[in-house]
C-alpha atoms as a PDB file:
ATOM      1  CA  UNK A   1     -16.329 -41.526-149.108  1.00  0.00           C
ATOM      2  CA  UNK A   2     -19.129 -39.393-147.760  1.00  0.00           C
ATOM      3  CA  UNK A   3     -21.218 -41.208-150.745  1.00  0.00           C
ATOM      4  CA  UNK A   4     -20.313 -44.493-149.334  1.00  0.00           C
ATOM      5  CA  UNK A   5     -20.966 -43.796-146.053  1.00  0.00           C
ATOM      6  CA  UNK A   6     -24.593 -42.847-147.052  1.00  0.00           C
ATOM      7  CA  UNK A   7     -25.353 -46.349-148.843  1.00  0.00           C
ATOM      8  CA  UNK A   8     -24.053 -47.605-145.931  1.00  0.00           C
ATOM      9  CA  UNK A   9     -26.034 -46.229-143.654  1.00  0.00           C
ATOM     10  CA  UNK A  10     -29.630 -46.994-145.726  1.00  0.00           C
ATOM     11  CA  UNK A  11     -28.627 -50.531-147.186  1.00  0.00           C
ATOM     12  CA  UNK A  12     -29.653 -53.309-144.314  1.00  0.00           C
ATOM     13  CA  UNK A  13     -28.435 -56.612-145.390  1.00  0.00           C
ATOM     14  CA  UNK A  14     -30.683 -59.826-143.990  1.00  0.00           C
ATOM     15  CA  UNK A  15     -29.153 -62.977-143.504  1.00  0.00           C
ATOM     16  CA  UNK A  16     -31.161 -66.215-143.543  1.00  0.00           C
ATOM     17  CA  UNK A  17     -29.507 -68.734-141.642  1.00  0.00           C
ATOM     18  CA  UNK A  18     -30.709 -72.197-143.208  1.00  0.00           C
ATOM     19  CA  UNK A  19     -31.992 -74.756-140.353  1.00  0.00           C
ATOM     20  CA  UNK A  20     -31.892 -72.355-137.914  1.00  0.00           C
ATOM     21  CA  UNK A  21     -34.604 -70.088-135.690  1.00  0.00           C
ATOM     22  CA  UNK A  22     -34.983 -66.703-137.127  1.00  0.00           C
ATOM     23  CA  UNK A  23     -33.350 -63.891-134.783  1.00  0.00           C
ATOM     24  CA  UNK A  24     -35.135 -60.879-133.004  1.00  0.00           C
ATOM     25  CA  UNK A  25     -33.644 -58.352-135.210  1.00  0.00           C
ATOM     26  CA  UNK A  26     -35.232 -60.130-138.155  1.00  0.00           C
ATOM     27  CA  UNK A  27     -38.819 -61.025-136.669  1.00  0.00           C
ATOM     28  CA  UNK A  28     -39.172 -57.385-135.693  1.00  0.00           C
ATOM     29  CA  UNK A  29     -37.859 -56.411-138.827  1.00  0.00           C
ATOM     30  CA  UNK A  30     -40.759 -58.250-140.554  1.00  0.00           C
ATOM     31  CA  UNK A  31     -43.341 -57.287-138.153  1.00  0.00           C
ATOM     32  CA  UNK A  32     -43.059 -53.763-137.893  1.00  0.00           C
ATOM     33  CA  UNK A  33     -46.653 -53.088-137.589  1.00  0.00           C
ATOM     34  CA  UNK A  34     -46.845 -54.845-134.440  1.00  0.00           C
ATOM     35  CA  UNK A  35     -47.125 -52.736-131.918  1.00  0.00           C
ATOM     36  CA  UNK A  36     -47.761 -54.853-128.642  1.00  0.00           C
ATOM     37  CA  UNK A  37     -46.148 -57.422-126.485  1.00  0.00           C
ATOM     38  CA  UNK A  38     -43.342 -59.607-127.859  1.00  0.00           C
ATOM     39  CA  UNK A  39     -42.080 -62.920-126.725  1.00  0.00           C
ATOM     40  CA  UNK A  40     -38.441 -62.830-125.752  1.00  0.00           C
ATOM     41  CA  UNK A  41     -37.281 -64.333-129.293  1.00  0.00           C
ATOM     42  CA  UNK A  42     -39.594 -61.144-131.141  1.00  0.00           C
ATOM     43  CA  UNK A  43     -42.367 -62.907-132.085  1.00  0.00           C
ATOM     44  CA  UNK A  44     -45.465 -60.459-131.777  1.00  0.00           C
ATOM     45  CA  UNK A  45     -47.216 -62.203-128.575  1.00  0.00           C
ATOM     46  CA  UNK A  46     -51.418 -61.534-129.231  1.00  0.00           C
ATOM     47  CA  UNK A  47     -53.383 -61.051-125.643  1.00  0.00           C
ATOM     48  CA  UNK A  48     -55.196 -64.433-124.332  1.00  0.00           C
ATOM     49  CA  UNK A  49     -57.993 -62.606-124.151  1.00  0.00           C
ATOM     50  CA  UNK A  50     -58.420 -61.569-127.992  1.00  0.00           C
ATOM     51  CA  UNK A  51     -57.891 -65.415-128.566  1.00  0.00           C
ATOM     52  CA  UNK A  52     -60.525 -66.181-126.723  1.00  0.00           C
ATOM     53  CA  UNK A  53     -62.605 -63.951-128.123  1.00  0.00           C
ATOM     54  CA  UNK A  54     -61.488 -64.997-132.071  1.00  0.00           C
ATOM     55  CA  UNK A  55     -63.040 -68.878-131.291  1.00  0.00           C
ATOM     56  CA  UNK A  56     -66.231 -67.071-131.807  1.00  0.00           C
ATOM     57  CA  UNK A  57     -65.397 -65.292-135.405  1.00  0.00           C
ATOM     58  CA  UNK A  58     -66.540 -66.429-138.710  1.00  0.00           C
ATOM     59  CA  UNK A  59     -63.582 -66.989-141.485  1.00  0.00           C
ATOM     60  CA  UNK A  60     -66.521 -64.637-143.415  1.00  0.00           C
ATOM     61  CA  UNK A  61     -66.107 -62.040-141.113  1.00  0.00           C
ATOM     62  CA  UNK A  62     -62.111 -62.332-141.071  1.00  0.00           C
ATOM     63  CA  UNK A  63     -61.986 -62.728-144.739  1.00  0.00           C
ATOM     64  CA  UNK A  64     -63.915 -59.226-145.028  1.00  0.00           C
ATOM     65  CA  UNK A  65     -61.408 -57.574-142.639  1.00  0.00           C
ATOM     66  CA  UNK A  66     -58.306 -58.672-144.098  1.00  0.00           C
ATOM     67  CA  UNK A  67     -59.526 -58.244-147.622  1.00  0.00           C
ATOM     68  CA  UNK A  68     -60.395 -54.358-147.146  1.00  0.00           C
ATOM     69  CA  UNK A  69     -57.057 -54.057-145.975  1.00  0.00           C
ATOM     70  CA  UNK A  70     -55.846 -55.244-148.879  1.00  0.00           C
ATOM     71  CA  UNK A  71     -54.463 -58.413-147.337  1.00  0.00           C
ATOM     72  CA  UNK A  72     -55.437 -60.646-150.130  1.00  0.00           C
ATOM     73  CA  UNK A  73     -53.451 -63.922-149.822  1.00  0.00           C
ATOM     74  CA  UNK A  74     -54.018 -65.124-145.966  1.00  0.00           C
ATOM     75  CA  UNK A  75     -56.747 -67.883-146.265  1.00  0.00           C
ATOM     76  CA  UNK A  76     -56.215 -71.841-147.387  1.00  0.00           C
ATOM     77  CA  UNK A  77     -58.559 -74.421-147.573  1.00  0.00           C
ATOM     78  CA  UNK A  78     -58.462 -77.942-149.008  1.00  0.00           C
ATOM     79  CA  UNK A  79     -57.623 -79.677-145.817  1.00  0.00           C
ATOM     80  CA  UNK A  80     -58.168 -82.657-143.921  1.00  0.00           C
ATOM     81  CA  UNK A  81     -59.095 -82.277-140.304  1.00  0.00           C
ATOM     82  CA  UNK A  82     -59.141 -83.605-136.588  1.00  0.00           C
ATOM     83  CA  UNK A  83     -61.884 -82.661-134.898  1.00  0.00           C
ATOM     84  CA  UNK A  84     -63.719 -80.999-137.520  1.00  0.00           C
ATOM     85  CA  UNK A  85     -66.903 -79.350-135.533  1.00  0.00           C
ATOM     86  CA  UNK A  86     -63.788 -77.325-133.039  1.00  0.00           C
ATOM     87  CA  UNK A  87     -62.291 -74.133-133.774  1.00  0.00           C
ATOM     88  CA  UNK A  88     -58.320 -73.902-134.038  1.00  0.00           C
ATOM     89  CA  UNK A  89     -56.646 -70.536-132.453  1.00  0.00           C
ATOM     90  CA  UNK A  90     -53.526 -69.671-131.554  1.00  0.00           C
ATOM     91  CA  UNK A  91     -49.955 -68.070-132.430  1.00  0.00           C
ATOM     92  CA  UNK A  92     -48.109 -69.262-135.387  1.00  0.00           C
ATOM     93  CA  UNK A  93     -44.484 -71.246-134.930  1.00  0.00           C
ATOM     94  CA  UNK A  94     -43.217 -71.592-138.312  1.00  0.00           C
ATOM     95  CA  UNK A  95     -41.423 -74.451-140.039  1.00  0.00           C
ATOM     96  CA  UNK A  96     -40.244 -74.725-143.410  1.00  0.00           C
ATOM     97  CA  UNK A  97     -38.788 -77.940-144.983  1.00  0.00           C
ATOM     98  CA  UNK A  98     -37.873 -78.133-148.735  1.00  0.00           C
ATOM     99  CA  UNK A  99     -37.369 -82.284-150.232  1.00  0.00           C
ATOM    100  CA  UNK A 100     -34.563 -83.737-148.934  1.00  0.00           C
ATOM    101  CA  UNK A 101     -30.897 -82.986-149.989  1.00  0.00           C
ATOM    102  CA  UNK A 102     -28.028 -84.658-148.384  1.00  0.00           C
ATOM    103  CA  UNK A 103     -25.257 -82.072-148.402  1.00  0.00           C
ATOM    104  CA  UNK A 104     -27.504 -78.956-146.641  1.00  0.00           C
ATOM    105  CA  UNK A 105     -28.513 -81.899-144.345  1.00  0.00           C
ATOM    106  CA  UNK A 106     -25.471 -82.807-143.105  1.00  0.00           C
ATOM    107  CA  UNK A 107     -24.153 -79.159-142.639  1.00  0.00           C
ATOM    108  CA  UNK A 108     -27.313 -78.437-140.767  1.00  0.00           C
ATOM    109  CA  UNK A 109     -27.706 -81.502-138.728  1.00  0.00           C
ATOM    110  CA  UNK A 110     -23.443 -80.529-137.872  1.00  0.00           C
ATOM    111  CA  UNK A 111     -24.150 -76.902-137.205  1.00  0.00           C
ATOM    112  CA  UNK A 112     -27.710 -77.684-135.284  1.00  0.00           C
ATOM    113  CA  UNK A 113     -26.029 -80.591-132.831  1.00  0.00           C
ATOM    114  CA  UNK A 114     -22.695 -79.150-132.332  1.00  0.00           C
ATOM    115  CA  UNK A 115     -22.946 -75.501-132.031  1.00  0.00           C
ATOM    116  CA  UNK A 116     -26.904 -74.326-130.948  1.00  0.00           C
ATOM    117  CA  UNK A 117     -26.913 -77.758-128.922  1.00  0.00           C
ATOM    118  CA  UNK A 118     -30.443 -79.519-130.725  1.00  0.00           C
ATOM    119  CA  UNK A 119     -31.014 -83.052-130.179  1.00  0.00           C
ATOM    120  CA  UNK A 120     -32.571 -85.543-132.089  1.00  0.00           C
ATOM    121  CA  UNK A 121     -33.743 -84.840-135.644  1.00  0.00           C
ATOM    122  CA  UNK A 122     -34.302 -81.970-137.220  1.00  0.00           C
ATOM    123  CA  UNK A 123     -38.377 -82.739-136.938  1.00  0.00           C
ATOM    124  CA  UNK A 124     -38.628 -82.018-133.425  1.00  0.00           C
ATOM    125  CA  UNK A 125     -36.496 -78.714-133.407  1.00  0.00           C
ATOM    126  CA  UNK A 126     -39.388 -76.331-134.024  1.00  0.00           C
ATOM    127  CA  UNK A 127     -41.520 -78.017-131.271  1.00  0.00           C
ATOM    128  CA  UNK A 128     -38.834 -77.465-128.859  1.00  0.00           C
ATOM    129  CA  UNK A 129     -39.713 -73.837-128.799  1.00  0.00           C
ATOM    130  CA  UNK A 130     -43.696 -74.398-129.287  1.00  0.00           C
ATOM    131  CA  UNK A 131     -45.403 -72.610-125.670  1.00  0.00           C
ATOM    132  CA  UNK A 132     -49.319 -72.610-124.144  1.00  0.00           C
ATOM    133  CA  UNK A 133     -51.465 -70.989-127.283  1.00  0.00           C
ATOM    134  CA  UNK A 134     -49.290 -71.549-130.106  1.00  0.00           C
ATOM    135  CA  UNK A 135     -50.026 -73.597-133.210  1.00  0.00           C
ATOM    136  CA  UNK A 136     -47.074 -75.144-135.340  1.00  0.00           C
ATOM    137  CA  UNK A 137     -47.612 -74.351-138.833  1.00  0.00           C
ATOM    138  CA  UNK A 138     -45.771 -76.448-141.151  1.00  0.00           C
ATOM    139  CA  UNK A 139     -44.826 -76.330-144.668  1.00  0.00           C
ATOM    140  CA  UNK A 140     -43.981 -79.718-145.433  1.00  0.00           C
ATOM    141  CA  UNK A 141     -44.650 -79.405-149.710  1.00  0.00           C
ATOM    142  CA  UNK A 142     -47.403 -81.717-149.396  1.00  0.00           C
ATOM    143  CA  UNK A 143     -44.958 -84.477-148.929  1.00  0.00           C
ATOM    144  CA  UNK A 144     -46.994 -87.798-148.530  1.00  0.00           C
ATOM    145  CA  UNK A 145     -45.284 -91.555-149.100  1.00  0.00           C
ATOM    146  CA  UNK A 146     -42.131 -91.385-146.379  1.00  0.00           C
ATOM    147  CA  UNK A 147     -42.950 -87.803-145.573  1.00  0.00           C
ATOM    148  CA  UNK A 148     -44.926 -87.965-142.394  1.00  0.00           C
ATOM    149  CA  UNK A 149     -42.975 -86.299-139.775  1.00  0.00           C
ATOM    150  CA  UNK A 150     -45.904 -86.012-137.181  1.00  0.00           C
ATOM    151  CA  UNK A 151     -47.085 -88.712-135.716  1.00  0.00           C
ATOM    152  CA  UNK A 152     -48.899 -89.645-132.171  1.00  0.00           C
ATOM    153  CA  UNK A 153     -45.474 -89.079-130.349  1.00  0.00           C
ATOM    154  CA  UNK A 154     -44.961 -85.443-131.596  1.00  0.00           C
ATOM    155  CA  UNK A 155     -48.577 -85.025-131.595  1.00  0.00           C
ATOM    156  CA  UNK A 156     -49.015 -85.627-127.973  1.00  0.00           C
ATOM    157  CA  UNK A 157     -45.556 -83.348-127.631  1.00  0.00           C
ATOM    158  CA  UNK A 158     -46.867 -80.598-129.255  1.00  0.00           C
ATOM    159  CA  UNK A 159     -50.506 -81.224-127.682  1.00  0.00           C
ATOM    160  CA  UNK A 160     -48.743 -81.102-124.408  1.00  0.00           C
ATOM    161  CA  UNK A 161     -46.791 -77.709-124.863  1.00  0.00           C
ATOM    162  CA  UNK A 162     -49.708 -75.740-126.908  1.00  0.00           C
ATOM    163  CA  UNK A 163     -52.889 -76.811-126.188  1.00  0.00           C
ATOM    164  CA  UNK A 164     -53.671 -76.863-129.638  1.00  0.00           C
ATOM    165  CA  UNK A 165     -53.589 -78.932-133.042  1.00  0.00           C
ATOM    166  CA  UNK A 166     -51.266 -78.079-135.874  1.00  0.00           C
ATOM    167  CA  UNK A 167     -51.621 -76.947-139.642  1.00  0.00           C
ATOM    168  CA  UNK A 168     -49.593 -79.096-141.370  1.00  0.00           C
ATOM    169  CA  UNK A 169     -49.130 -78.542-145.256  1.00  0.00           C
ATOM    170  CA  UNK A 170     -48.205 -82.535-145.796  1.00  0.00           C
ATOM    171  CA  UNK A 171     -49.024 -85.568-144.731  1.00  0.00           C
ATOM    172  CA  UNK A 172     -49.556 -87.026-140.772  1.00  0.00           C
ATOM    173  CA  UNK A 173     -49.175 -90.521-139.474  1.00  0.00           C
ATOM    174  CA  UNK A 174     -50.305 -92.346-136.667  1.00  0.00           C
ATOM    175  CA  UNK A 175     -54.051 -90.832-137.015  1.00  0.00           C
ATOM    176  CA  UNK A 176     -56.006 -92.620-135.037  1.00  0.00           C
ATOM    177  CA  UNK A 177     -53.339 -91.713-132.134  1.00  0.00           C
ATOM    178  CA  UNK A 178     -53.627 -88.196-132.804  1.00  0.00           C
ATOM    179  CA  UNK A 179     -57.920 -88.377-132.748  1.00  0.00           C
ATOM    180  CA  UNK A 180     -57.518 -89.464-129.363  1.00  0.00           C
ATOM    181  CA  UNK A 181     -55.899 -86.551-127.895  1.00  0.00           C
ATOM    182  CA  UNK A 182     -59.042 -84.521-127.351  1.00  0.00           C
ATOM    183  CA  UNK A 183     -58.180 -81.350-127.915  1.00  0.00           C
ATOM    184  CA  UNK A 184     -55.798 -81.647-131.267  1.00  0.00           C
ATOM    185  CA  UNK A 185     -57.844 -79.745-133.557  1.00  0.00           C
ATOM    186  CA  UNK A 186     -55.741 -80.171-136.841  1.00  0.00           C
ATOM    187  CA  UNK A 187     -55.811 -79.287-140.096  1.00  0.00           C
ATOM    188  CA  UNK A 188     -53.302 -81.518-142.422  1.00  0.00           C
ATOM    189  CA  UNK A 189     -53.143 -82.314-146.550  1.00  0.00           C
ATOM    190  CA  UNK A 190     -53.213 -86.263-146.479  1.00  0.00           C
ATOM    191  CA  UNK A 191     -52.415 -89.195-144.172  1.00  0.00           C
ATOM    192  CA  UNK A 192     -50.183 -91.783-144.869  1.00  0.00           C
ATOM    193  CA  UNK A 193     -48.586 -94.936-142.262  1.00  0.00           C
ATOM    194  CA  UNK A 194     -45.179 -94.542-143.743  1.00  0.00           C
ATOM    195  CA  UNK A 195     -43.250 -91.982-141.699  1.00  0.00           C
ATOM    196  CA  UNK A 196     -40.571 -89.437-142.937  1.00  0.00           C
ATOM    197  CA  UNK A 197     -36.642 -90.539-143.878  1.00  0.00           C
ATOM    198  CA  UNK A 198     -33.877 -88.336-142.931  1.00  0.00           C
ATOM    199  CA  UNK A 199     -30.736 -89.959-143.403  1.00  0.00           C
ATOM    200  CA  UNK A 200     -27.901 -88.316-145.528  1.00  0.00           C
ATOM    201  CA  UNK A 201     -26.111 -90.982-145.987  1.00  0.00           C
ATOM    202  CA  UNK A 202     -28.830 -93.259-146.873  1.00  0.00           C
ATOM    203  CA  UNK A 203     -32.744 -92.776-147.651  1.00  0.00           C
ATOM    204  CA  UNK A 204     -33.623 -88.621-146.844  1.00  0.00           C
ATOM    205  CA  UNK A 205     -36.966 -87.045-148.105  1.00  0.00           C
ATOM    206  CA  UNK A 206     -36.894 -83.833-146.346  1.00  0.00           C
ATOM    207  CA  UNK A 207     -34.705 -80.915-145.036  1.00  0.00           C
ATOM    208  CA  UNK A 208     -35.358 -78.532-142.184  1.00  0.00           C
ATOM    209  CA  UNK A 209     -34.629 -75.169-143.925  1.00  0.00           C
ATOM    210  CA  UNK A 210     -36.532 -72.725-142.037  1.00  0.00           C
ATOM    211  CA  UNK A 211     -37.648 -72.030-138.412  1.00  0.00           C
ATOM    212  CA  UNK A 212     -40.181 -68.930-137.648  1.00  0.00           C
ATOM    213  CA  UNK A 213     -39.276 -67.621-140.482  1.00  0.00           C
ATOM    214  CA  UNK A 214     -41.850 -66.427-143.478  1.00  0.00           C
ATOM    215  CA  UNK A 215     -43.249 -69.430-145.090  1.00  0.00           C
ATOM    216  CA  UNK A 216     -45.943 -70.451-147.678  1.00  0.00           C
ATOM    217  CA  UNK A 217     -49.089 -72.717-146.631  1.00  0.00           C
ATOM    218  CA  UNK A 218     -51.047 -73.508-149.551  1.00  0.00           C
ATOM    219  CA  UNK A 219     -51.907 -70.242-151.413  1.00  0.00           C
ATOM    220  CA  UNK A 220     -51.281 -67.732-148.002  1.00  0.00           C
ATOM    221  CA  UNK A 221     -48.251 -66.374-146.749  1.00  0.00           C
ATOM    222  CA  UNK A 222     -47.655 -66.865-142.961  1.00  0.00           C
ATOM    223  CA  UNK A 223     -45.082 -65.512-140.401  1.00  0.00           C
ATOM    224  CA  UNK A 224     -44.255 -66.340-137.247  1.00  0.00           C
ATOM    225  CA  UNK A 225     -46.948 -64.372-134.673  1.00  0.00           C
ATOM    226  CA  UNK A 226     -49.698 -64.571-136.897  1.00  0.00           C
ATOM    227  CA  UNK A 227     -52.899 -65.806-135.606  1.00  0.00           C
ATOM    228  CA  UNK A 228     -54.405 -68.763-136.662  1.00  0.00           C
ATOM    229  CA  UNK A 229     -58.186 -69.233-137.283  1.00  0.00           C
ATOM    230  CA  UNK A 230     -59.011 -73.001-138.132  1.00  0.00           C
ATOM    231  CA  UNK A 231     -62.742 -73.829-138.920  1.00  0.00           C
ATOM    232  CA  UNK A 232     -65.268 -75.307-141.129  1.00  0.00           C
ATOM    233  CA  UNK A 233     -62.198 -76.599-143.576  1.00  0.00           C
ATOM    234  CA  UNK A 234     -60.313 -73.586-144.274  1.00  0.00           C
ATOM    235  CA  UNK A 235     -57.538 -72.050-142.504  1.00  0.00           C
ATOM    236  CA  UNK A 236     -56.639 -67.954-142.141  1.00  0.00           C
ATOM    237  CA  UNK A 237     -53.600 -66.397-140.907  1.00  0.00           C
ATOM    238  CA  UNK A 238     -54.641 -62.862-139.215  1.00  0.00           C
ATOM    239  CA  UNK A 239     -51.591 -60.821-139.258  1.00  0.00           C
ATOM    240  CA  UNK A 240     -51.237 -59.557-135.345  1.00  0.00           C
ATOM    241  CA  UNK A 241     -52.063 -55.975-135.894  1.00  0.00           C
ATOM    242  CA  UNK A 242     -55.050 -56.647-137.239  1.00  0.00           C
ATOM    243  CA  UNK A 243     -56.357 -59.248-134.370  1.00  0.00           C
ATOM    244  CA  UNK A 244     -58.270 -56.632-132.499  1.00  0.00           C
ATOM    245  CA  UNK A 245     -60.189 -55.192-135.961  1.00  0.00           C
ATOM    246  CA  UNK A 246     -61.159 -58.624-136.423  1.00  0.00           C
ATOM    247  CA  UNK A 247     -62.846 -59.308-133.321  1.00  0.00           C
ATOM    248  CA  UNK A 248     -64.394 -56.119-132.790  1.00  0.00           C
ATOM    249  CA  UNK A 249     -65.771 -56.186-136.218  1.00  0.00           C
ATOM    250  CA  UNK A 250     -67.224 -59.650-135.917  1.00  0.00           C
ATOM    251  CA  UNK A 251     -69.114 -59.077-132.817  1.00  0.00           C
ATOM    252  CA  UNK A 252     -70.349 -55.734-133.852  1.00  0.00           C
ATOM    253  CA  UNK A 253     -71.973 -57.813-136.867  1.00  0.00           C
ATOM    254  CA  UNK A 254     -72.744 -60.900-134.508  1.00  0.00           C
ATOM    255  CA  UNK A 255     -74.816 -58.468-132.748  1.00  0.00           C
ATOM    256  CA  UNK A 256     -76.264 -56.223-135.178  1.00  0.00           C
ATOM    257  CA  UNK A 257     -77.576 -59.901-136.672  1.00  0.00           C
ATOM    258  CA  UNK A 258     -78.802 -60.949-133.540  1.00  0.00           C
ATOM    259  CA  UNK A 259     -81.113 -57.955-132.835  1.00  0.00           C
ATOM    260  CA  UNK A 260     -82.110 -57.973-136.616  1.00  0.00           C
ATOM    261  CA  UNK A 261     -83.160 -61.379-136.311  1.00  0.00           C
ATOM    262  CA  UNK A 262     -85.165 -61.083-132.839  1.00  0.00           C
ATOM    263  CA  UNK A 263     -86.972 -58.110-134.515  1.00  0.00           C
ATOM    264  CA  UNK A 264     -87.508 -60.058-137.559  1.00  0.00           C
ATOM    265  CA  UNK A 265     -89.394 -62.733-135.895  1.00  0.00           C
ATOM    266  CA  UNK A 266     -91.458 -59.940-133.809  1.00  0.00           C
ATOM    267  CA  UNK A 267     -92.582 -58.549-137.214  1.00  0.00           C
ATOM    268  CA  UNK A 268     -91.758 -55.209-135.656  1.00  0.00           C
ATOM    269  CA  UNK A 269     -89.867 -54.528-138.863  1.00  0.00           C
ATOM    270  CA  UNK A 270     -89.576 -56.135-142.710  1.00  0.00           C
ATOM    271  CA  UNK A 271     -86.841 -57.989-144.234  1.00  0.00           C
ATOM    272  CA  UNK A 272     -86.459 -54.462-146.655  1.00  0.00           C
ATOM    273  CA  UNK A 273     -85.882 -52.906-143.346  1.00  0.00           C
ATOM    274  CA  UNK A 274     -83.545 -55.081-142.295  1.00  0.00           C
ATOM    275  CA  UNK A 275     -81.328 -55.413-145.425  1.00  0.00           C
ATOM    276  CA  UNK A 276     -80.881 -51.776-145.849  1.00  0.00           C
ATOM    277  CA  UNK A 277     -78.804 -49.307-144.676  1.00  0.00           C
ATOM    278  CA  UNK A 278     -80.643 -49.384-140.904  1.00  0.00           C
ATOM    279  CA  UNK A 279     -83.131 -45.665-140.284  1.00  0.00           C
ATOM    280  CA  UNK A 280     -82.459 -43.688-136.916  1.00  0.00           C
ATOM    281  CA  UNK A 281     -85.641 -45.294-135.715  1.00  0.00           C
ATOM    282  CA  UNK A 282     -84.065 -48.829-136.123  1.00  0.00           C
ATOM    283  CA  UNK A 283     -80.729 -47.688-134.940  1.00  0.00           C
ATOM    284  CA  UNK A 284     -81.951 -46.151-131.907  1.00  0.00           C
ATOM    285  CA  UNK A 285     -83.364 -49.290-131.145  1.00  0.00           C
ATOM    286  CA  UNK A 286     -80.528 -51.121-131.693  1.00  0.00           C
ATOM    287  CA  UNK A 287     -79.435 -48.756-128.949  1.00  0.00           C
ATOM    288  CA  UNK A 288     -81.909 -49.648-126.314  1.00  0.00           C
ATOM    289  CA  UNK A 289     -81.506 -53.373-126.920  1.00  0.00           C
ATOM    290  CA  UNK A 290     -78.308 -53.844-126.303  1.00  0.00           C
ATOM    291  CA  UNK A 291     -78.532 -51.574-123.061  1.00  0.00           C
ATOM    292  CA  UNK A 292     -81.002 -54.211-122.025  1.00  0.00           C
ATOM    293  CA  UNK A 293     -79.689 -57.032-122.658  1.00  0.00           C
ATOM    294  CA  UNK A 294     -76.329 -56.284-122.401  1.00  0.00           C
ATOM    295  CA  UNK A 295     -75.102 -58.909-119.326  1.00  0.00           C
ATOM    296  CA  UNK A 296     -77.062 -61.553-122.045  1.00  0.00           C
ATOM    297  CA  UNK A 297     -75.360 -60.817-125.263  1.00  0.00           C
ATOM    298  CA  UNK A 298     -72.112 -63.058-126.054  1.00  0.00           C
ATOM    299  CA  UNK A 299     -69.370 -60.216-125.968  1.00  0.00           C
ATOM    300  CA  UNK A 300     -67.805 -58.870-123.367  1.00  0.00           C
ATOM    301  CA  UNK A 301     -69.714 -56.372-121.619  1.00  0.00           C
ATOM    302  CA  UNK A 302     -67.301 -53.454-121.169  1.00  0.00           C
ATOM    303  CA  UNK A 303     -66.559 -53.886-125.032  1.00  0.00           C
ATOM    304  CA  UNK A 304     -70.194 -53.174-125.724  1.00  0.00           C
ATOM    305  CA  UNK A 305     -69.856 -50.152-123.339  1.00  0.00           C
ATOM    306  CA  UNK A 306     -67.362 -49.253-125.514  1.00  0.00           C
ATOM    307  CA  UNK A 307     -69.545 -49.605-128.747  1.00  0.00           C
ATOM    308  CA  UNK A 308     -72.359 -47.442-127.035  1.00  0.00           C
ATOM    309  CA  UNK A 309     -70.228 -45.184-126.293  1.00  0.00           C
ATOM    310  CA  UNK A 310     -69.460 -44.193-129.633  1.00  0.00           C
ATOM    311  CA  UNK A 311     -73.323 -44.400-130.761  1.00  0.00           C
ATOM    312  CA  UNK A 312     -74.903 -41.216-131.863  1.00  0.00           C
ATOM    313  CA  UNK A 313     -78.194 -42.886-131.268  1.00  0.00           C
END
């Protein structure tokens, strides 16, 4: 018995409830790393400030972040876009649909109307939740003929709730719609006028399996909080706890490059210099120029305080 009671005690069984939103106990389950604010459902809630802040960060510089801490598979590209010359940012909502399959559809749609009170299809339940700053990520297996299940309606829904695009592994309809909403920076596989079928007892192409739950977008993994960076045709997911490394990190460089340039151009010293592991002449410097210039530099000032702070030099 007392052997029992141990496995008992250490084994945690998790239950994935098909169609359905994830619950708390799982999301913080998943996210243990996460430290900060949550939203009331557990999804880790980034400050508005450090989005902000991430419009202004390279995929380069997030790539380097994530990679040396050994978060390998968090980066897609491929994709078409909506406004391509904008920068996507915001908190992931996850949706996961698999190719459609009558029988889970029907027990879903059943379980979905009558008991946690959704309406309409099974397409709009995920945007239901969507709030200012997120970004619905969508794993719709690159469906394309009769898979479109966005389309200038949900766009302007989702538009409307967010302020922001979506990534969207499938294909949209309705595209010229959705380039007139001015601030729907997107990132999608294909487009296609057809739109998605979802009738069990007829034509169905696609199930709603998943919502904020773990899902797959192209070659990354992505859960529900993670922060989405959308630019120059790729796509990276920033797990939360690392949001603040990022940013910090990328302006340190953003600055470091902008002083190395200025001085490059004075000729005060050589590319050699430059390149190289900086001397205490050049890092003192560095020093003095950002105390100068420092309510002219693009990062917050008290986080450059901060820097100095910690500068030897």
């Amino acid at each position: 018995m007392k052997k029992f009671a141990l496995l008992s005690s250490i084994i945690c069984i998790h239950i994935v409830v098909y169609g359905q939103q994830i619950s708390k106990e799982e999301l913080l389950f998943l996210t243990p790393l996460w430290k900060g604010e949550r939203f009331a459902d557990g999804r880790p809630k980034v400050s508005d400030a450090l989005l902000k802040r991430l419009k202004s960060v390279t995929l380069e510089e997030a790539w380097a972040v994530l990679k040396n801490e050994n978060f390998k598979h968090n980066y897609d590209d491929g994709w078409q876009t909506i406004n391509p010359d904008s920068v996507l940012v915001g908190r992931a909502v996850t949706a996961t649909f698999m190719p459609g399959r009558p029988d889970i559809q029907r027990v879903i749609d059943e379980r979905g109307h009558k008991i946690d009170g959704r309406i309409k299809s099974q397409n709009s339940w995920p945007i239901d939740l969507l709030v200012k700053g997120d970004v619905y990520v969508v794993d719709q297996f690159g469906a394309h003929e009769d898979g479109p299940t966005i389309g200038d309606n949900l766009g302007n829904s989702i538009f409307a709730k967010t302020g922001n695009g979506i990534v969207y592994n499938g294909a949209i309809r309705d595209i010229n719609g959705l380039k007139e909403i001015g601030g729907f920076t997107s990132f999608f596989r294909s487009y296609h006028p057809s739109h998605h079928l979802n009738n069990p007892d007829g034509e169905l192409n696609t199930t709603l399996v998943g919502i904020n739950t773990p899902t797959r977008i192209g070659k990354a993994t992505v859960l529900p909080g993670d922060v989405v960076l959308g630019r120059d045709g790729g796509v990276m997911f920033i797990p939360p706890h690392l949001l603040e490394k990022v940013v910090k990190t990328s302006e340190i460089v953003r600055l470091r490059d902008m002083f190395g340039h200025q001085r490059l151009r004075e000729q005060k010293y050589t590319p050699g210099q430059i390149d190289n592991r900086w001397s205490d002449e050049i890092e003192k410097d560095f020093s003095q120029w950002l105390n100068d210039k420092i309510d002219q530099l693009p990062v917050p000032k008290e986080q450059i305080q901060e820097y100095l702070k910690g500068r030897t030099w």
